[in-house]
PDB file of N, CA and C in Angstrom:
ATOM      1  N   UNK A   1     -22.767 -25.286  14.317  1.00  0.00           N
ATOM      2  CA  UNK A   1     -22.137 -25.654  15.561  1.00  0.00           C
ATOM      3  C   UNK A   1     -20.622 -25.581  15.370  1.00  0.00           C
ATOM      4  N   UNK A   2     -19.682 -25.045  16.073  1.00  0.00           N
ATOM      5  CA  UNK A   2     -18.563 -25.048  15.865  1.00  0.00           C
ATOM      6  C   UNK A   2     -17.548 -26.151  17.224  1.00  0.00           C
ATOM      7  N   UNK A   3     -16.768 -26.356  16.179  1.00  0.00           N
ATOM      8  CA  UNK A   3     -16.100 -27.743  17.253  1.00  0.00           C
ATOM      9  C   UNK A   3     -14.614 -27.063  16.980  1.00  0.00           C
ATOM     10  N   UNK A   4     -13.862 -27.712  18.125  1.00  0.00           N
ATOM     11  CA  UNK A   4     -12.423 -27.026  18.521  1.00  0.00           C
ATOM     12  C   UNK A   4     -11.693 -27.620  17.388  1.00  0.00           C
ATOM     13  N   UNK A   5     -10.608 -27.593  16.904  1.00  0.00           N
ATOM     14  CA  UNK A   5     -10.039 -28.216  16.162  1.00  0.00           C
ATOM     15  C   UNK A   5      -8.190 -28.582  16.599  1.00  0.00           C
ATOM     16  N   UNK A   6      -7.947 -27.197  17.430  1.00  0.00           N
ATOM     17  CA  UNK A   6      -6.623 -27.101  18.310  1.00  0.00           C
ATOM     18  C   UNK A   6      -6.935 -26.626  19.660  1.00  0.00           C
ATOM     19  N   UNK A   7      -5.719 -26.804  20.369  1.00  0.00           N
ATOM     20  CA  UNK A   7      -5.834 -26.404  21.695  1.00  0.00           C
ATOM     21  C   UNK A   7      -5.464 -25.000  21.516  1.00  0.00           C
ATOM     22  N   UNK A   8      -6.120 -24.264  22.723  1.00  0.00           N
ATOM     23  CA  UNK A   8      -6.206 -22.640  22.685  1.00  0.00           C
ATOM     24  C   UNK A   8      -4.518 -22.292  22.880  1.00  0.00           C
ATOM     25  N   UNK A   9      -4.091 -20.763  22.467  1.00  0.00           N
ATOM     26  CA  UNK A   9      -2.781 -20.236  22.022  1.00  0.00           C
ATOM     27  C   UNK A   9      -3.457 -19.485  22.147  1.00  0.00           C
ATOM     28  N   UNK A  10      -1.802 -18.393  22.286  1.00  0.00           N
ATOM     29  CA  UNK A  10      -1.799 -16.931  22.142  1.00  0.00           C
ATOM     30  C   UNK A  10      -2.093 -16.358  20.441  1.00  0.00           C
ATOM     31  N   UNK A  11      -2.098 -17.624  19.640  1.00  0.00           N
ATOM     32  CA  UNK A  11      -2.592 -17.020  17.877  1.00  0.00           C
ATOM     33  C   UNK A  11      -4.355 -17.472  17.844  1.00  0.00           C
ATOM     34  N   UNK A  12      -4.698 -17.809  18.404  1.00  0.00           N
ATOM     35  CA  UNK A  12      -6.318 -18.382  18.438  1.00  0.00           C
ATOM     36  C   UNK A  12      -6.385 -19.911  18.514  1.00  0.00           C
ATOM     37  N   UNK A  13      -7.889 -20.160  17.972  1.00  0.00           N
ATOM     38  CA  UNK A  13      -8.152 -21.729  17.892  1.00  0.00           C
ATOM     39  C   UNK A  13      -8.956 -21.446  16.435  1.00  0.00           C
ATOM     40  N   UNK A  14      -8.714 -22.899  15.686  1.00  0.00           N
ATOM     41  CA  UNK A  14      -9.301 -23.206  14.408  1.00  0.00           C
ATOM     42  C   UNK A  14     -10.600 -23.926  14.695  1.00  0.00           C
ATOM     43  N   UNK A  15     -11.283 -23.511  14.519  1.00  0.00           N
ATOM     44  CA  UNK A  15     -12.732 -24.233  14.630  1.00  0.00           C
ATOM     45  C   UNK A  15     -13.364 -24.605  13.156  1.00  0.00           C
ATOM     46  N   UNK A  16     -13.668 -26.083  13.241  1.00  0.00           N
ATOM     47  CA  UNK A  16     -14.530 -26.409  11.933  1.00  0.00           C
ATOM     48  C   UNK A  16     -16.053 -25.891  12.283  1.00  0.00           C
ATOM     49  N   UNK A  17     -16.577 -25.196  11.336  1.00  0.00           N
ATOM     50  CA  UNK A  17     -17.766 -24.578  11.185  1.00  0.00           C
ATOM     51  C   UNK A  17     -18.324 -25.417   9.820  1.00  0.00           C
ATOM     52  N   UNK A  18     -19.752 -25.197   9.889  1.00  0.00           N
ATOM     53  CA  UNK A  18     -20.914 -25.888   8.598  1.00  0.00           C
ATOM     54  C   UNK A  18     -21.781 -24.500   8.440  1.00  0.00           C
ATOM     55  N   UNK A  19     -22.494 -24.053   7.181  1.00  0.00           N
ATOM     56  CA  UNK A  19     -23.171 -23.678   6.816  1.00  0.00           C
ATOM     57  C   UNK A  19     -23.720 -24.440   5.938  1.00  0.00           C
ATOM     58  N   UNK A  20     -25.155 -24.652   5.874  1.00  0.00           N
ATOM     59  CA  UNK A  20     -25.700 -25.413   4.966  1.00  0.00           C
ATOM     60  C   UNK A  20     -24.814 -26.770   4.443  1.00  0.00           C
ATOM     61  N   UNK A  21     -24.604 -26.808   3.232  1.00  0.00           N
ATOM     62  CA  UNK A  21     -23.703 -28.445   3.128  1.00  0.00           C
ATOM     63  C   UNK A  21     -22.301 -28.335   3.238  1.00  0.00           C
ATOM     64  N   UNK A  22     -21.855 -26.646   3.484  1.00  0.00           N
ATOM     65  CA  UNK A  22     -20.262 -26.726   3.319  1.00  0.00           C
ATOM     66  C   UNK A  22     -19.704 -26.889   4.745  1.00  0.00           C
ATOM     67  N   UNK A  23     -18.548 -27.085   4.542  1.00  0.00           N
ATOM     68  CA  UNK A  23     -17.657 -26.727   6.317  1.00  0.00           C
ATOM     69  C   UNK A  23     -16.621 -26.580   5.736  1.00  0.00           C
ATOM     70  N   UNK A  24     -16.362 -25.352   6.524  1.00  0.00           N
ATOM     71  CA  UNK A  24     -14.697 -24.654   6.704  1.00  0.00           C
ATOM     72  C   UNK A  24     -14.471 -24.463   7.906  1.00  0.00           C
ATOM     73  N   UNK A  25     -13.180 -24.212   8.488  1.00  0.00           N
ATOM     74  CA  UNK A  25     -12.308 -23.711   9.122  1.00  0.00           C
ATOM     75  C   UNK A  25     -12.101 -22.250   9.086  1.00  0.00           C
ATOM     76  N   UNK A  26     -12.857 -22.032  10.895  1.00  0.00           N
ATOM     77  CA  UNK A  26     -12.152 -20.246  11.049  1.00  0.00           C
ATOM     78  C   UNK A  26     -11.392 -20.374  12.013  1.00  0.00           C
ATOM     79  N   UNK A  27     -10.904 -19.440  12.140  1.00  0.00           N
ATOM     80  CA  UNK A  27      -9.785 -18.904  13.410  1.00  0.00           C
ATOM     81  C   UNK A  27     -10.521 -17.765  14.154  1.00  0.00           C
ATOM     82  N   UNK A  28     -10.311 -18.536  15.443  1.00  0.00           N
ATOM     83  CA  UNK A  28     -11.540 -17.410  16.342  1.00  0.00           C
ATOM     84  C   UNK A  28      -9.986 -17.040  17.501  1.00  0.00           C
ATOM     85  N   UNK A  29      -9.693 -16.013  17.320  1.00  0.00           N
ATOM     86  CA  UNK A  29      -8.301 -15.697  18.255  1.00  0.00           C
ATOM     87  C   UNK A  29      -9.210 -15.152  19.677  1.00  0.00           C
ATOM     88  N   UNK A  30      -7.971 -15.727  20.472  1.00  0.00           N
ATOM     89  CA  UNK A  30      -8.323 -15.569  21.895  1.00  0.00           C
ATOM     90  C   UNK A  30      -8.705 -14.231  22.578  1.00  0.00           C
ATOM     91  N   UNK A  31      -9.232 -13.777  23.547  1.00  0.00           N
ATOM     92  CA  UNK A  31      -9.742 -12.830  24.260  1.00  0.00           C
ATOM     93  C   UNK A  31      -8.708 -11.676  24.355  1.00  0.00           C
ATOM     94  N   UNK A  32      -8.719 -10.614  24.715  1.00  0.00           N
ATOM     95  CA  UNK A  32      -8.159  -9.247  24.502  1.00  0.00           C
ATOM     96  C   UNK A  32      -8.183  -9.173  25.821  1.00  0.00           C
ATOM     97  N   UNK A  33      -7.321  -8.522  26.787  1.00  0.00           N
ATOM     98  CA  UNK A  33      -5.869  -8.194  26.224  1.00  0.00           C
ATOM     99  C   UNK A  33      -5.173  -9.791  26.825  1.00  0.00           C
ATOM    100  N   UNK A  34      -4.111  -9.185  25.886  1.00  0.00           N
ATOM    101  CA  UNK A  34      -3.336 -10.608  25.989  1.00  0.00           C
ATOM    102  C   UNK A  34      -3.017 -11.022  27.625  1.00  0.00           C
ATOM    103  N   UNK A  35      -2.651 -12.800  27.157  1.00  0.00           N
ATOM    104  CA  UNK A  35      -1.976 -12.811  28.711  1.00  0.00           C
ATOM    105  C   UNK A  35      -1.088 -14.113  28.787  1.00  0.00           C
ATOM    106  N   UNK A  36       0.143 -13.974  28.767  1.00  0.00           N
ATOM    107  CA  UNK A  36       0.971 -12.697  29.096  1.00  0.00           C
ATOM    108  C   UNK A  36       1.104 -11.670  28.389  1.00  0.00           C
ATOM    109  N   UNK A  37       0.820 -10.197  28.924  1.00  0.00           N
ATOM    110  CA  UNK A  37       0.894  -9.177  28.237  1.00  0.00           C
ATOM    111  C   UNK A  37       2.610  -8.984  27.137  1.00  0.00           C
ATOM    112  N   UNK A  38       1.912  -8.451  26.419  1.00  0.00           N
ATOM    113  CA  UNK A  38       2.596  -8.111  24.608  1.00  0.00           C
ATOM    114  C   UNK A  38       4.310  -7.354  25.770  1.00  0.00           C
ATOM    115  N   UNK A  39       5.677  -7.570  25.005  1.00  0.00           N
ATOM    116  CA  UNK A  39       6.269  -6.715  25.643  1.00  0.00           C
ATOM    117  C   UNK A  39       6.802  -6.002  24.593  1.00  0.00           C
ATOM    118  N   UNK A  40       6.356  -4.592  24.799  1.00  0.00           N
ATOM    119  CA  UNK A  40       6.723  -3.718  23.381  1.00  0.00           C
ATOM    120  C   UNK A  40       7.714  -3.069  23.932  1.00  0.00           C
ATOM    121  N   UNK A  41       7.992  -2.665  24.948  1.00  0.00           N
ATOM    122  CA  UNK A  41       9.618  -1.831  25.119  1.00  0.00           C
ATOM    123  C   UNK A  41      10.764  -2.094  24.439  1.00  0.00           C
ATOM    124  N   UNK A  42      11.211  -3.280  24.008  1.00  0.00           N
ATOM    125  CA  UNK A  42      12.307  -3.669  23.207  1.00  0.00           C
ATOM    126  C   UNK A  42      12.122  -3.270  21.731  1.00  0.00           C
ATOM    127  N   UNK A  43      10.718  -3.076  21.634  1.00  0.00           N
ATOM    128  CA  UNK A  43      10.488  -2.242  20.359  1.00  0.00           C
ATOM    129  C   UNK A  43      10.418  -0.777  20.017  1.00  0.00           C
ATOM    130  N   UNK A  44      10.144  -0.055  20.750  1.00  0.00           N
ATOM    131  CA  UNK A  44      10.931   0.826  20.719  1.00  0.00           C
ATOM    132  C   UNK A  44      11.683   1.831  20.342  1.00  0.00           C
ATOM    133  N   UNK A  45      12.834   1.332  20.096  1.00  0.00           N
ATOM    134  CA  UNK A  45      13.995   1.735  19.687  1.00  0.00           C
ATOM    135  C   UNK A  45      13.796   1.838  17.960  1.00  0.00           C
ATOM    136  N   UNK A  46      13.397   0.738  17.511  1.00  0.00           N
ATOM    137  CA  UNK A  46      13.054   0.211  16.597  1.00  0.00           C
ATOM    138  C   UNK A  46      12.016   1.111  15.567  1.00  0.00           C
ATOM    139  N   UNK A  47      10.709   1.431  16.164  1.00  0.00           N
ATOM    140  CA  UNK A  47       9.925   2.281  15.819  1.00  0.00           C
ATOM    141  C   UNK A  47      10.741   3.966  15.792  1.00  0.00           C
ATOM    142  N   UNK A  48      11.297   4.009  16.398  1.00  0.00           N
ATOM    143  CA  UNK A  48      11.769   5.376  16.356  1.00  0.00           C
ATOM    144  C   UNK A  48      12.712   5.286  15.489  1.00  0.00           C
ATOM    145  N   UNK A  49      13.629   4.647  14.986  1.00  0.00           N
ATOM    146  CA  UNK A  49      14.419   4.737  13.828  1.00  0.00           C
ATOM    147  C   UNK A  49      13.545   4.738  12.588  1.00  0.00           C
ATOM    148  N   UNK A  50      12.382   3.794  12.336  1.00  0.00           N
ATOM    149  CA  UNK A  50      11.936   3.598  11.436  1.00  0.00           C
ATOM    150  C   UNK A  50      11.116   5.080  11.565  1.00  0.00           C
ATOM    151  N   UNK A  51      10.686   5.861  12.414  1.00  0.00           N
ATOM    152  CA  UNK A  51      10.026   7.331  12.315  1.00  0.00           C
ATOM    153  C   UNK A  51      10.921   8.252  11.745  1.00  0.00           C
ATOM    154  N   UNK A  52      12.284   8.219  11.776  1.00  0.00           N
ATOM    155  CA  UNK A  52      13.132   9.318  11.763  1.00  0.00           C
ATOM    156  C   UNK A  52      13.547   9.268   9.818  1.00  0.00           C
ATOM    157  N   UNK A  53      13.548   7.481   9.628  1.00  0.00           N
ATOM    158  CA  UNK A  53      13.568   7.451   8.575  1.00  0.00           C
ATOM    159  C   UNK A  53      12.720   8.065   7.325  1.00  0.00           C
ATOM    160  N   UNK A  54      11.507   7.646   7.949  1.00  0.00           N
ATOM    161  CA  UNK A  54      10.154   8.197   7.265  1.00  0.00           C
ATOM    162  C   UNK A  54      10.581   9.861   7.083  1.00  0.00           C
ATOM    163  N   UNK A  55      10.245  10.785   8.236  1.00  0.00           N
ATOM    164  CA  UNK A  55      10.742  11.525   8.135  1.00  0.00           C
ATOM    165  C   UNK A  55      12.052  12.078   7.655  1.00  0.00           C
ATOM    166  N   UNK A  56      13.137  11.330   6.494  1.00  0.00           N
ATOM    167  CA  UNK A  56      14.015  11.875   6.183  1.00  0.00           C
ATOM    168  C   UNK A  56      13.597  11.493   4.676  1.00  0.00           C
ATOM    169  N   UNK A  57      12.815  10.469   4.677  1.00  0.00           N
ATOM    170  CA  UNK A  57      12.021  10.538   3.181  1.00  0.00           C
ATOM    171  C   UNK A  57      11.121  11.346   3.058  1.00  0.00           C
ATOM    172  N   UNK A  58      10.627  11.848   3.711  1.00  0.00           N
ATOM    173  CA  UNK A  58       9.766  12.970   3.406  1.00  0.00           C
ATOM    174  C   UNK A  58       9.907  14.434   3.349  1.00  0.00           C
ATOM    175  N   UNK A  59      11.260  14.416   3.681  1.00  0.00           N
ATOM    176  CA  UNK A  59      11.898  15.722   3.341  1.00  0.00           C
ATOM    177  C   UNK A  59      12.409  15.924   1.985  1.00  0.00           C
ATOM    178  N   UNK A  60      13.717  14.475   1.485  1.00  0.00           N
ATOM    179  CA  UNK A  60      13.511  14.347   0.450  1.00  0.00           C
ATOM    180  C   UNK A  60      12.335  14.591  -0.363  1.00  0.00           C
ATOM    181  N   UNK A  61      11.135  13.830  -0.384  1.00  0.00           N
ATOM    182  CA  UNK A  61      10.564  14.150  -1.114  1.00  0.00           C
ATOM    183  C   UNK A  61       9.895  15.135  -1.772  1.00  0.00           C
ATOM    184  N   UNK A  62       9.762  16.283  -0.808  1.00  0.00           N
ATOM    185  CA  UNK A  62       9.252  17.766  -0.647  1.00  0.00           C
ATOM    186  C   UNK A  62       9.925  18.289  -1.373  1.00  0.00           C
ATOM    187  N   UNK A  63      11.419  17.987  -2.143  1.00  0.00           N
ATOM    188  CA  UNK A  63      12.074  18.915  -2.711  1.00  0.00           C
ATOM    189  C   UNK A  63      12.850  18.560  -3.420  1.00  0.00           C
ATOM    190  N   UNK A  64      11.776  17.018  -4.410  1.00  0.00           N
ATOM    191  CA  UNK A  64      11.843  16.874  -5.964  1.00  0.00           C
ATOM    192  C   UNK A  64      11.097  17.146  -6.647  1.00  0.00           C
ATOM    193  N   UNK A  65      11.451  17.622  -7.878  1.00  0.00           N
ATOM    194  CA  UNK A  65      10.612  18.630  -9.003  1.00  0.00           C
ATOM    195  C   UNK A  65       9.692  17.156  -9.180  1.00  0.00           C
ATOM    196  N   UNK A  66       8.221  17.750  -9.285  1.00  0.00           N
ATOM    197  CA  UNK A  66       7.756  16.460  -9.635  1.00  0.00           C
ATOM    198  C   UNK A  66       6.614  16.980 -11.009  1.00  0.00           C
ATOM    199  N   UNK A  67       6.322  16.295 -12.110  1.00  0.00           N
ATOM    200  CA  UNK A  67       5.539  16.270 -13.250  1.00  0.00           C
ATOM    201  C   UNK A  67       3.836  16.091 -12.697  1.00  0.00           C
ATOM    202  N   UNK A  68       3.384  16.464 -13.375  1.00  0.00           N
ATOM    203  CA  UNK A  68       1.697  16.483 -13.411  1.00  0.00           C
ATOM    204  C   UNK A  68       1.659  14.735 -13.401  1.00  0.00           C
ATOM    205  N   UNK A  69       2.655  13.799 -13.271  1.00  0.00           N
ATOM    206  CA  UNK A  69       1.799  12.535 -13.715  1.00  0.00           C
ATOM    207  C   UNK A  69       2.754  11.601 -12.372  1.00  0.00           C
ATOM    208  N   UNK A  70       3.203  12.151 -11.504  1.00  0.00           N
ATOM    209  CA  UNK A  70       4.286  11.860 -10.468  1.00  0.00           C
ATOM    210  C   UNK A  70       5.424  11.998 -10.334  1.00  0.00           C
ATOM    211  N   UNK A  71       6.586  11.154 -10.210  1.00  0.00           N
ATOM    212  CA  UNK A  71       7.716  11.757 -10.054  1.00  0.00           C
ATOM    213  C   UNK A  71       8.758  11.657 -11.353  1.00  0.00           C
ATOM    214  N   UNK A  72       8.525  12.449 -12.431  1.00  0.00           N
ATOM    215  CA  UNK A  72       8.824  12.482 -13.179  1.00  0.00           C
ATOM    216  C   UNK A  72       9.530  14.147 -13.385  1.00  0.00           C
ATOM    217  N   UNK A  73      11.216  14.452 -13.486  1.00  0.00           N
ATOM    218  CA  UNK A  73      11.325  15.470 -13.135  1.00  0.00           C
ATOM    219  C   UNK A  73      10.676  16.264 -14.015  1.00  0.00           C
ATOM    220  N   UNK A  74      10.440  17.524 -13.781  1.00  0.00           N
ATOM    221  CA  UNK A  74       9.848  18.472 -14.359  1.00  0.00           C
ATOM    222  C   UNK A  74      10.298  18.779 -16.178  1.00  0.00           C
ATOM    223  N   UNK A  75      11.286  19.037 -16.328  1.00  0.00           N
ATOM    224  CA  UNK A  75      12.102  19.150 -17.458  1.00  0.00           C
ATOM    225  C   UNK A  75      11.360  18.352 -18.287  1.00  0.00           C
ATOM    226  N   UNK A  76      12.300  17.115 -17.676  1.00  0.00           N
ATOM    227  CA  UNK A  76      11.547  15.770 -18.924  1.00  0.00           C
ATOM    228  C   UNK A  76      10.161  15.856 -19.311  1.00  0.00           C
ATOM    229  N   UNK A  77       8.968  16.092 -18.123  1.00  0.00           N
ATOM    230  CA  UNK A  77       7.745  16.486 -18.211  1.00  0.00           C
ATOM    231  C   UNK A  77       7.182  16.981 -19.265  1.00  0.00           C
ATOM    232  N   UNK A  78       7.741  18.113 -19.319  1.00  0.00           N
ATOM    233  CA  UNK A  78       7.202  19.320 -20.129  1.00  0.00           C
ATOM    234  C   UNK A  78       7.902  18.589 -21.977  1.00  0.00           C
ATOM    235  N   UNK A  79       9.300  18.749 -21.855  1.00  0.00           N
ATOM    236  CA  UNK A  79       9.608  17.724 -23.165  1.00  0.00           C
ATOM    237  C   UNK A  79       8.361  16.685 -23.655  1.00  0.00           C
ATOM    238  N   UNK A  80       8.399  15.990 -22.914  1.00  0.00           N
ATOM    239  CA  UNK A  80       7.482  14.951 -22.960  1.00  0.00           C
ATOM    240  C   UNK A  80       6.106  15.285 -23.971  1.00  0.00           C
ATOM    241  N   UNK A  81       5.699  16.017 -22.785  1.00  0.00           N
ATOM    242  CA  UNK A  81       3.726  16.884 -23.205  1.00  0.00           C
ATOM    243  C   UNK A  81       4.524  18.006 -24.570  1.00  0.00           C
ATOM    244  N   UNK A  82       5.476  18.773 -25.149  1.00  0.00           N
ATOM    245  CA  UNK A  82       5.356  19.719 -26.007  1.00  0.00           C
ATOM    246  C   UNK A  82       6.127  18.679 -26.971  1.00  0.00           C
ATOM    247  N   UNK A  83       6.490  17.597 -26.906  1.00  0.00           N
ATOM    248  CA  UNK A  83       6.345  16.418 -28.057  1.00  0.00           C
ATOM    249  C   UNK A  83       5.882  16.068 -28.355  1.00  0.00           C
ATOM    250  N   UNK A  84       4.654  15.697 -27.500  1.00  0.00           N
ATOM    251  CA  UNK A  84       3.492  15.008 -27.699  1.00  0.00           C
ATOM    252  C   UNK A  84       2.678  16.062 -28.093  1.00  0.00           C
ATOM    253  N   UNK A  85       2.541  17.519 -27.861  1.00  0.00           N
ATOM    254  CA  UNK A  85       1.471  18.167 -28.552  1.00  0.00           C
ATOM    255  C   UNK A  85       1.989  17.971 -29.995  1.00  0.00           C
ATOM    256  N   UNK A  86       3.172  18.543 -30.346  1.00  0.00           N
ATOM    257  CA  UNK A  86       3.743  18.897 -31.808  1.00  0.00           C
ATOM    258  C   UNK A  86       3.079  17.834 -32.751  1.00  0.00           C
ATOM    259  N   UNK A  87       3.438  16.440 -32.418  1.00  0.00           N
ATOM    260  CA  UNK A  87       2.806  15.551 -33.095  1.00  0.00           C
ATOM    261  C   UNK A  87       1.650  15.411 -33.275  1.00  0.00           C
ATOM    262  N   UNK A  88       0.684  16.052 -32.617  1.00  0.00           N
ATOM    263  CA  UNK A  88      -0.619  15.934 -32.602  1.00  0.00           C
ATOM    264  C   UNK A  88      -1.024  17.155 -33.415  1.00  0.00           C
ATOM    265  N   UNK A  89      -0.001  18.363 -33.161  1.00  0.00           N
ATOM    266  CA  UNK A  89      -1.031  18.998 -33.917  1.00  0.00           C
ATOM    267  C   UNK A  89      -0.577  18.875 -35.810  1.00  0.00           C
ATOM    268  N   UNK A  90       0.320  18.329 -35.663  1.00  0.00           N
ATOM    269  CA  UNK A  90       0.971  18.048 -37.143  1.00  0.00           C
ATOM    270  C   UNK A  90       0.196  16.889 -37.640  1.00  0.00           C
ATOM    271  N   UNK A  91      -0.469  15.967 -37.436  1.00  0.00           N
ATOM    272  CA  UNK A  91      -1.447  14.952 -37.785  1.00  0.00           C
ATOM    273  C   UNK A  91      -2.811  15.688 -37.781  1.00  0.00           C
ATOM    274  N   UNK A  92      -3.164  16.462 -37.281  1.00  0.00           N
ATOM    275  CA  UNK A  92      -3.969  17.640 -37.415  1.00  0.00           C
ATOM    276  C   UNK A  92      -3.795  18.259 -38.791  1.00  0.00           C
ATOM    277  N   UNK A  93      -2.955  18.465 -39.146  1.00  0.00           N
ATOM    278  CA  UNK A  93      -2.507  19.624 -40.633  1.00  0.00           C
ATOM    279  C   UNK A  93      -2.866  18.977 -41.663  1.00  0.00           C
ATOM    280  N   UNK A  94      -2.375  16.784 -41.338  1.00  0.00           N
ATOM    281  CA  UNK A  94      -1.934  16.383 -42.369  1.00  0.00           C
ATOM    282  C   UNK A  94      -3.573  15.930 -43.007  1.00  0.00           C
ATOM    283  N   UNK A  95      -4.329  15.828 -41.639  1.00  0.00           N
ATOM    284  CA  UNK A  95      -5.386  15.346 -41.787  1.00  0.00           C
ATOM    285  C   UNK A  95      -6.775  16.359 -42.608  1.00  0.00           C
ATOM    286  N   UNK A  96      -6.740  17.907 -41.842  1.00  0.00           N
ATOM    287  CA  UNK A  96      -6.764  18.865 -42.627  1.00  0.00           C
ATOM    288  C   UNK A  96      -6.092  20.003 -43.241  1.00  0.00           C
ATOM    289  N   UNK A  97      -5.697  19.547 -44.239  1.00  0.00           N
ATOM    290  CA  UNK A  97      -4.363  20.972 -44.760  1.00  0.00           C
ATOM    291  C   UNK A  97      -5.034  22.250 -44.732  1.00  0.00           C
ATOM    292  N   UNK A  98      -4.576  23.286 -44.825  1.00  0.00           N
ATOM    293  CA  UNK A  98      -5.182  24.704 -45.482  1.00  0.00           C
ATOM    294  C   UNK A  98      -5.288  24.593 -46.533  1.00  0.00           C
ATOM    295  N   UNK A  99      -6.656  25.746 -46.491  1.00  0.00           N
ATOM    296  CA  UNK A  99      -6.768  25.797 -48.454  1.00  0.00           C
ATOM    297  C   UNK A  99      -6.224  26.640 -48.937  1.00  0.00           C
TER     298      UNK A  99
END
């Protein structure tokens, strides 16, 4: 059985609920669509800067060298992996020499 716990709002109502021996508290938010309706025009402006931004990071990003493991420039990359082979295959030699 669920019982009110606050008076109804535009964020919902908290209702104490029981299952078996426990009780908690849910939030059952009010009916769709709002009322008074949401006013998003002042937002806006807002969203469209934050689009233009996106889009100027994503240009950036298109045209950094990036490594097999993310953004790691390319250069360093490759350093990286033909350091890391050398050593490996030299523990290789030491482990089996030639006869």
């Amino acid at each position: 059985m669920a019982t009110p716990t606050k008076p109804n709002s535009r964020l919902g109502i908290y209702v104490l609920k029981t299952f078996k021996d426990e009780s908690f508290r849910a939030c059952v938010p009010p009916p769709l669509p709002p009322d008074p309706p949401l006013a998003l025009q002042p937002l806006l402006p807002l969203l469209e800067q934050a689009n233009q931004a996106l889009g100027r990071l994503d240009g950036l990003a298109s045209i950094l060298p990036l490594g097999s493991s993310g953004p790691i420039p390319s250069p360093l990359w490759q350093d990286a992996v033909s350091g890391r082979r050398e050593s490996q295959s030299a523990m290789a030699v030491r482990k089996h020499p030639p006869p």
